[in-house]
Protein backbone atom coordinates (compact mmCIF):
# COMPACT_ATOMS: atom_id res chain seq x y z
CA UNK A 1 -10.35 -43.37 -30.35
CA UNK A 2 -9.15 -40.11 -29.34
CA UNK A 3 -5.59 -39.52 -29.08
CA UNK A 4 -4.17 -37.10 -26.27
CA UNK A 5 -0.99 -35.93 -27.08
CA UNK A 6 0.71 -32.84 -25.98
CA UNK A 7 0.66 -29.77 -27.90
CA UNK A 8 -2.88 -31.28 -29.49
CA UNK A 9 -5.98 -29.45 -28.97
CA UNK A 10 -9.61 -30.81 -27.50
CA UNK A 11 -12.78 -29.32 -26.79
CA UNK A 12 -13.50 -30.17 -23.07
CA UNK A 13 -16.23 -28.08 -21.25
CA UNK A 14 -17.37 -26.39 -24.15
CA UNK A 15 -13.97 -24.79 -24.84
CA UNK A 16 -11.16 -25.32 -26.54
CA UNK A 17 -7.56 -25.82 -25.02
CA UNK A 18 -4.26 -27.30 -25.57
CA UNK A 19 -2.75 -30.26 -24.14
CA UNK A 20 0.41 -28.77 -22.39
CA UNK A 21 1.26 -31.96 -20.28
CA UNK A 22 0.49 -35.31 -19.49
CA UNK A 23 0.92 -37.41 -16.17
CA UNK A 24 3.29 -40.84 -16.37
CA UNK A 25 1.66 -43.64 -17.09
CA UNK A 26 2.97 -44.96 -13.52
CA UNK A 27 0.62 -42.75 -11.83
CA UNK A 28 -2.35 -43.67 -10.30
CA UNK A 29 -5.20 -41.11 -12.04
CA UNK A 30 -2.94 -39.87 -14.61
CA UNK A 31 -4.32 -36.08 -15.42
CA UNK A 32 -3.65 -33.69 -18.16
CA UNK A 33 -2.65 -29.91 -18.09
CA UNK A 34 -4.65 -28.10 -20.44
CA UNK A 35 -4.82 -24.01 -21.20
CA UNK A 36 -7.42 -22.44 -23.17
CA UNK A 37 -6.52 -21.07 -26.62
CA UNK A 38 -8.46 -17.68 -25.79
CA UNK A 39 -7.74 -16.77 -21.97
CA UNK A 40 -4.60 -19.09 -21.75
CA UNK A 41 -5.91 -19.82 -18.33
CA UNK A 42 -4.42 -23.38 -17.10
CA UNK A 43 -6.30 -26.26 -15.55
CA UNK A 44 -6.11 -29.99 -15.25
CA UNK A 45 -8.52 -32.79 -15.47
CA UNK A 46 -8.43 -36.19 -15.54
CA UNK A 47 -8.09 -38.50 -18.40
CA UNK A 48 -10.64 -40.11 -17.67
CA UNK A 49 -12.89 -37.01 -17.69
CA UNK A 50 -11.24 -36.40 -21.23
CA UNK A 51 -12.21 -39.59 -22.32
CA UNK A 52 -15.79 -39.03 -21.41
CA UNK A 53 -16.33 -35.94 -23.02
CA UNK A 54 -14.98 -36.80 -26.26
CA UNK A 55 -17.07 -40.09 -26.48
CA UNK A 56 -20.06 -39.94 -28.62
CA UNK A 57 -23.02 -39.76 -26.31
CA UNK A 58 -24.38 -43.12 -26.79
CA UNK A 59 -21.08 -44.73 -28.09
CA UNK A 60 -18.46 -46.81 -25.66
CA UNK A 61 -16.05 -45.46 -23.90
CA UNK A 62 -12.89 -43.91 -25.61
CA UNK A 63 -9.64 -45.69 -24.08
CA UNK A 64 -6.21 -45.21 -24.13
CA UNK A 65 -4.25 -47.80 -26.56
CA UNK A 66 -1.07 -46.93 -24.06
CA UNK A 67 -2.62 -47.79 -20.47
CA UNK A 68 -2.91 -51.61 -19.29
């Protein structure tokens, strides 16, 4: 399971960036802020997108232990 916590880093896209925010649980497609650790360039993406990139290609899902 892959834990998203701000200030961690992921690989999303082929590059790497840091987690620099996270949406409330309360909302409805919670997203993430990320920036890259080269250009510093922000963007956000979904968790669920997160998720999906980080699983192993032919291995379940990755969910988070925090959402219902």
């Amino acid at each position: 399971m892959h834990d998203f916590t701000v200030g961690g880093e992921i690989t999303y896209r082929g590059c790497a960036y840091r987690i620099r925010g996270i949406s409330p649980m309360g909302a409805v497609e919670r997203r993430a802020l990320l920036e890259d650790v080269v250009t510093h360039e922000q963007i956000e993406a979904t968790l669920d997108a997160l998720r999906d990139e980080q699983a192993p290609p032919d291995g379940p899902r990755l969910v988070d232990p925090l959402e219902p």
